[in-house]
Each structure stands twice: as C-alpha cells, then as structure tokens.
C-alpha atoms as a PDB file:
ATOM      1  CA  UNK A   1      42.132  36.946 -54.796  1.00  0.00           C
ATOM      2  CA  UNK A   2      40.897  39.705 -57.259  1.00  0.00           C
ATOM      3  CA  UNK A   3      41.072  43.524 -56.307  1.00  0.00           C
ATOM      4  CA  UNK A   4      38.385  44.676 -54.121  1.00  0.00           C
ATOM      5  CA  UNK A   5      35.847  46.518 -57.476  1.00  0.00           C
ATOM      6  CA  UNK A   6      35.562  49.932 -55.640  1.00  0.00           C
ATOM      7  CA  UNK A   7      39.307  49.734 -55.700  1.00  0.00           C
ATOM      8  CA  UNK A   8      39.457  48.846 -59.281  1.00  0.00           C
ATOM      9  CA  UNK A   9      36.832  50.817 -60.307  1.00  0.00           C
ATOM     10  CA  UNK A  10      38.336  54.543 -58.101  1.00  0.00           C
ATOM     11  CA  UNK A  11      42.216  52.901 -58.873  1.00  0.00           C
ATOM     12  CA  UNK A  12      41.318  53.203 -62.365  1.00  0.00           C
ATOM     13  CA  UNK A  13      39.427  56.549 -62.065  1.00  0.00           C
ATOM     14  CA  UNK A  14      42.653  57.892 -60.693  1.00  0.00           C
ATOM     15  CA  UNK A  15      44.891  57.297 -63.775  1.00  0.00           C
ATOM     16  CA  UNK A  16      42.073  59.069 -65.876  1.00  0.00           C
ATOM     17  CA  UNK A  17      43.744  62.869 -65.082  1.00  0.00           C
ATOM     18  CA  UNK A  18      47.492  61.474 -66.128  1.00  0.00           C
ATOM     19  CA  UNK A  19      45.758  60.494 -69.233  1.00  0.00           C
ATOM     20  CA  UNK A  20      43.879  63.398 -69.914  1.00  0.00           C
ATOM     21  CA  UNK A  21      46.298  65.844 -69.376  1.00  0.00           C
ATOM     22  CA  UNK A  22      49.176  63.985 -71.051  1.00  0.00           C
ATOM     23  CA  UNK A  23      46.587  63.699 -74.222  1.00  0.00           C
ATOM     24  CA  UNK A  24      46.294  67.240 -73.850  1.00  0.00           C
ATOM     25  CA  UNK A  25      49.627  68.209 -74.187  1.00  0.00           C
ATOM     26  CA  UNK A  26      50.595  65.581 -76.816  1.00  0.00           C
ATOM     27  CA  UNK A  27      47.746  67.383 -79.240  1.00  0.00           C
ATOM     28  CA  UNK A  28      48.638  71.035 -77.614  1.00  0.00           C
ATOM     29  CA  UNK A  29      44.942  71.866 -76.108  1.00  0.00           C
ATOM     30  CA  UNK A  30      45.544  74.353 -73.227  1.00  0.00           C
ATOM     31  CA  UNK A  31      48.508  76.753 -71.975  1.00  0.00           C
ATOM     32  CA  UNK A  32      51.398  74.472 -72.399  1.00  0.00           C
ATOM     33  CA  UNK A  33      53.250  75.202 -68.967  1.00  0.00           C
ATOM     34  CA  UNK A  34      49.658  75.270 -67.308  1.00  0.00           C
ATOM     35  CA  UNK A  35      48.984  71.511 -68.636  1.00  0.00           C
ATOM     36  CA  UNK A  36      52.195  70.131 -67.449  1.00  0.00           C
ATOM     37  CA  UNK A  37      51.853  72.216 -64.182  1.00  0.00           C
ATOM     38  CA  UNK A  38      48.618  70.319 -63.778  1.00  0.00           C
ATOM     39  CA  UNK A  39      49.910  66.948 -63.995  1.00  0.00           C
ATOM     40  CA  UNK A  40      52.985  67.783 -62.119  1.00  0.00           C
ATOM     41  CA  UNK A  41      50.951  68.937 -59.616  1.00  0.00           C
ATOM     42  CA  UNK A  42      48.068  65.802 -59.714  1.00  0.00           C
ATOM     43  CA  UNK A  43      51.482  63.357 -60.273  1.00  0.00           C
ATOM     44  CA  UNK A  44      52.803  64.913 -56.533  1.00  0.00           C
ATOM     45  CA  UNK A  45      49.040  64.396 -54.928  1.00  0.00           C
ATOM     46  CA  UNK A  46      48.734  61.081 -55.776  1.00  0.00           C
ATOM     47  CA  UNK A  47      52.071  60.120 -55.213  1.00  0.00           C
ATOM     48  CA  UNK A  48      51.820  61.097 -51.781  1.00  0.00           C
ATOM     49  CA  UNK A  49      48.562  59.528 -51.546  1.00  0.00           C
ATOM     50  CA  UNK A  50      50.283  56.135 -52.415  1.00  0.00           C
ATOM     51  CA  UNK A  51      52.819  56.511 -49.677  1.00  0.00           C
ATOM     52  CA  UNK A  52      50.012  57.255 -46.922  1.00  0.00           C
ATOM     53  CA  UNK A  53      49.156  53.908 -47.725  1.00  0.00           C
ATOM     54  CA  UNK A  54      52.431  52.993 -45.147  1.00  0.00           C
ATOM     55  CA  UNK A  55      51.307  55.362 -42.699  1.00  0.00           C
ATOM     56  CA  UNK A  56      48.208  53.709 -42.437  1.00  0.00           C
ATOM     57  CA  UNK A  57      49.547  50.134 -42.044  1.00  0.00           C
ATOM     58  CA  UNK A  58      52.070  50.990 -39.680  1.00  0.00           C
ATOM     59  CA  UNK A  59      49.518  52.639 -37.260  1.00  0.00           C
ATOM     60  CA  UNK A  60      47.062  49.926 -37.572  1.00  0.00           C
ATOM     61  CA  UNK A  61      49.685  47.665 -36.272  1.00  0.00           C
ATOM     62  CA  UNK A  62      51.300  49.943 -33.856  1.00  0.00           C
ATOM     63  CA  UNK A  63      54.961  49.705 -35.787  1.00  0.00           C
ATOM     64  CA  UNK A  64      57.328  50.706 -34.425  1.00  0.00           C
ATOM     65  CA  UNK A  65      59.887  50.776 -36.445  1.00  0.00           C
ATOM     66  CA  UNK A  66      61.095  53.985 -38.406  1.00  0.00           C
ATOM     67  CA  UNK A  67      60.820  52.616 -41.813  1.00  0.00           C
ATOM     68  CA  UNK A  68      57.287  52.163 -42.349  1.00  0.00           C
ATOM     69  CA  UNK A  69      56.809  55.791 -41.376  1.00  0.00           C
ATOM     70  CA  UNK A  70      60.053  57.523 -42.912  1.00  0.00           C
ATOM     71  CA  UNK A  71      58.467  55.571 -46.136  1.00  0.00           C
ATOM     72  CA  UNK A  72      54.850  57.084 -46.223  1.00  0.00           C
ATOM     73  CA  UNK A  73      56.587  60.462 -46.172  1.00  0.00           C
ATOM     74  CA  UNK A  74      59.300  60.450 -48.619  1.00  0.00           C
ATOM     75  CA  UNK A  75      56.750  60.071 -51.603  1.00  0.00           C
ATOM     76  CA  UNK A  76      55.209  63.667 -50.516  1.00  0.00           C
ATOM     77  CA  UNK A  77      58.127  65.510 -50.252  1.00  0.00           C
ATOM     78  CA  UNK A  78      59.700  63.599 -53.531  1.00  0.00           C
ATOM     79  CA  UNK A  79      56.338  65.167 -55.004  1.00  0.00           C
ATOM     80  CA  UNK A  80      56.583  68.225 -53.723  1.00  0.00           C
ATOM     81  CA  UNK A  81      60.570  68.486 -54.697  1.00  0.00           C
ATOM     82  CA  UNK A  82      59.501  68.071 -58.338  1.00  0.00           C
ATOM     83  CA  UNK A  83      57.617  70.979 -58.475  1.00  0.00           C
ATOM     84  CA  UNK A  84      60.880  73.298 -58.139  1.00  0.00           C
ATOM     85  CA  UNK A  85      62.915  71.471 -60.580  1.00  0.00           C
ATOM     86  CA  UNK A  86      62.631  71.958 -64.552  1.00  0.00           C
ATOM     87  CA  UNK A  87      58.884  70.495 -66.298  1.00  0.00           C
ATOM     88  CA  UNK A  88      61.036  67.330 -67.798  1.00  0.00           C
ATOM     89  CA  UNK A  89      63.024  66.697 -64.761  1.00  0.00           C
ATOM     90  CA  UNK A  90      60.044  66.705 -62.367  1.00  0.00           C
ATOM     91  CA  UNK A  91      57.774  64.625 -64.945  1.00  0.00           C
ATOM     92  CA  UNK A  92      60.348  61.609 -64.955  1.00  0.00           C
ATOM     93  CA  UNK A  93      61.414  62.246 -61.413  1.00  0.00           C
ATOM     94  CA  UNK A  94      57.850  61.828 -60.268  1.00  0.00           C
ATOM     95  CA  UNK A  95      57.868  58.429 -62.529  1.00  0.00           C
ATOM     96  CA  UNK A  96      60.541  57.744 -60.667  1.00  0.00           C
ATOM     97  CA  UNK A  97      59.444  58.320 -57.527  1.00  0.00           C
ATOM     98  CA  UNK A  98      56.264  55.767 -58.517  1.00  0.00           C
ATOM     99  CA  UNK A  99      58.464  53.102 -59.619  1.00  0.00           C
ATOM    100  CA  UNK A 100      60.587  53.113 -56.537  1.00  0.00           C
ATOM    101  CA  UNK A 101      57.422  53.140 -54.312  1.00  0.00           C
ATOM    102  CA  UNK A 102      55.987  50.204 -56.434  1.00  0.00           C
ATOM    103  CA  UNK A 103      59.209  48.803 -55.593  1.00  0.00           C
ATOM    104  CA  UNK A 104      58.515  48.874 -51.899  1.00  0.00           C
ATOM    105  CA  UNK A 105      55.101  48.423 -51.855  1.00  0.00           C
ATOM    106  CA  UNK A 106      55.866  44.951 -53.703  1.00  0.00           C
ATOM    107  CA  UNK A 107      58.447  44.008 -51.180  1.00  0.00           C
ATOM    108  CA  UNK A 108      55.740  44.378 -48.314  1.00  0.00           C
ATOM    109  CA  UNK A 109      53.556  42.787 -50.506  1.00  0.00           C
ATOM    110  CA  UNK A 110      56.173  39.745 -50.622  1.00  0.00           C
ATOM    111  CA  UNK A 111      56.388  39.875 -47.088  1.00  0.00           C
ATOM    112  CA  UNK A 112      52.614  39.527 -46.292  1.00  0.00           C
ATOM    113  CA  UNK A 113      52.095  43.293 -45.300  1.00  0.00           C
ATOM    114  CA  UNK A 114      49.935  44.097 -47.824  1.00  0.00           C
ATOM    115  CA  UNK A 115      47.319  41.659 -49.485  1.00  0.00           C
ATOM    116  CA  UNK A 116      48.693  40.424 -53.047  1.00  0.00           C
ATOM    117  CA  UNK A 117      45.800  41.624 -54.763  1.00  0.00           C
ATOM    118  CA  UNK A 118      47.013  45.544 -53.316  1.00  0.00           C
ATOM    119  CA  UNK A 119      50.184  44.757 -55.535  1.00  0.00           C
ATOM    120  CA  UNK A 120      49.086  43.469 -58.618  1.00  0.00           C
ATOM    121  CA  UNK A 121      46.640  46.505 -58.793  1.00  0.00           C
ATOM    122  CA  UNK A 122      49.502  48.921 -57.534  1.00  0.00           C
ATOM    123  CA  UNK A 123      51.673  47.422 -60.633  1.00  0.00           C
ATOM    124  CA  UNK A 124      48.823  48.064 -63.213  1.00  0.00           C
ATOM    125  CA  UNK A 125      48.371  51.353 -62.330  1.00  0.00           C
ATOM    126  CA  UNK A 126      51.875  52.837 -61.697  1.00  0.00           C
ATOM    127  CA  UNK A 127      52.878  51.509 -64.961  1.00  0.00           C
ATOM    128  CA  UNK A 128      49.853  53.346 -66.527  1.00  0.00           C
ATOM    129  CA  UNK A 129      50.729  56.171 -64.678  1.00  0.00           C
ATOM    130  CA  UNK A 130      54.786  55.850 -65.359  1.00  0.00           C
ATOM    131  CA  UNK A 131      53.761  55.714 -69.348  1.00  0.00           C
ATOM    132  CA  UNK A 132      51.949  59.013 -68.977  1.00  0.00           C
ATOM    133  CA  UNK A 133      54.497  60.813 -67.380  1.00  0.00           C
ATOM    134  CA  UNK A 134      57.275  59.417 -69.566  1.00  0.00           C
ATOM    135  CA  UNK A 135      54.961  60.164 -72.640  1.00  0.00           C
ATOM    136  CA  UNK A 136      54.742  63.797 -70.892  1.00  0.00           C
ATOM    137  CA  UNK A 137      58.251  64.744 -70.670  1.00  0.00           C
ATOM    138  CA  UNK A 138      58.693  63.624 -74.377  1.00  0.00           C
ATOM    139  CA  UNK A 139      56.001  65.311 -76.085  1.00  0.00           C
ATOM    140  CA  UNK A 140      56.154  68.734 -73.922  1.00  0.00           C
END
C-alpha cells in the first residue's frame, strides 16, 4: 500500500526548509551562523517530531513497556543536545540522530507496529533530509 497523499504531499513539504537553508548556505545568502542556526534548529524540531510518532503508538495501545516511550523522547533531547555542541558536530549529529531513528522506526515497521507504507516514506525522507545536513556541515 502507497503512502497516505496528505502524508506525501506535508512529508515532502517538510524536507523543503533542509533544502532551502542548506542551498542557502552552499551559495552564502544570509548571516552564515544565522543559516546554520536555522537548520540546526528546524533539524532538532522535526527530529523530535519523528520520535512523537512512538509516543503516540504506545498510548494508543496502552504500552506498557519503557521502550516505546524512552524512544519518542531521546530524539528531542538528541535535538536539543546539538544545539550546544560546535555547527559541524550538531549538523551530522542530528543526521545521526535521523538515521538511528529510521533505524528503529524500520524495526517496528518489521514487526507490524507501524504500517509499511510509514517506513518506506520515513526512508525517503530521512535520507533527503540526512543529504542536507551532511551537504551542510561540508559546505559551512
């Protein structure tokens, strides 16, 4: 089964700012530290955004286990950790921190948490994503 379109569609909409401010910086439009603080900043939203995803699951099936939950939170404060470190450390750490929750989110998707379509989408995106920030921390 194919993505849901509104997820497509908004998924899609949501890489748009990793793009746009990684362009920027790779042709030097803006304040320099301001354009990386930006996507640092929009990299540790989303990224917590993803790992709500787990919060939500677990609650609508009244988990409860620890893992599910401990999960949903880690992204946020990996997010908000890479804020304090140095521009290039928190632009790959944040791609890190979307590879390892792709990494998770695939595993529930093996498992028959999450509907298939959730990861194929998840993988399209967080590579998009992971390609921007990489690109990021090379061209700042």
């Amino acid at each position: 089964m194919q993505a849901p379109r509104p997820a497509m569609v908004l998924g899609g909409a949501g890489v748009l700012p990793f793009v746009g401010l990684t362009g920027a910086l790779a042709f030097g439009l803006g304040d320099l530290e301001q354009v990386s603080g930006a996507l640092r900043l929009y990299g540790a939203i989303i990224l917590s955004f993803m790992g709500g995803v787990h919060w939500g699951v677990a609650t609508w099936r009244n988990e409860t286990r620890a893992t599910p939950y401990g999960v949903s939170v880690l992204p946020a404060l990996w997010g908000w950790a890479m804020a304090f470190v140095p521009t290039t450390m928190g632009l790959v750490g944040l791609a890190a921190g979307f590879l390892l929750l792709l990494s998770y989110d695939l595993r529930c998707v093996r498992l028959g948490d999450l509907p298939a379509w959730y990861g194929r989408l998840r993988l399209r995106l967080t590579l998009a994503v992971c390609v921007c920030l990489i690109a990021a921390s090379v061209v700042r």
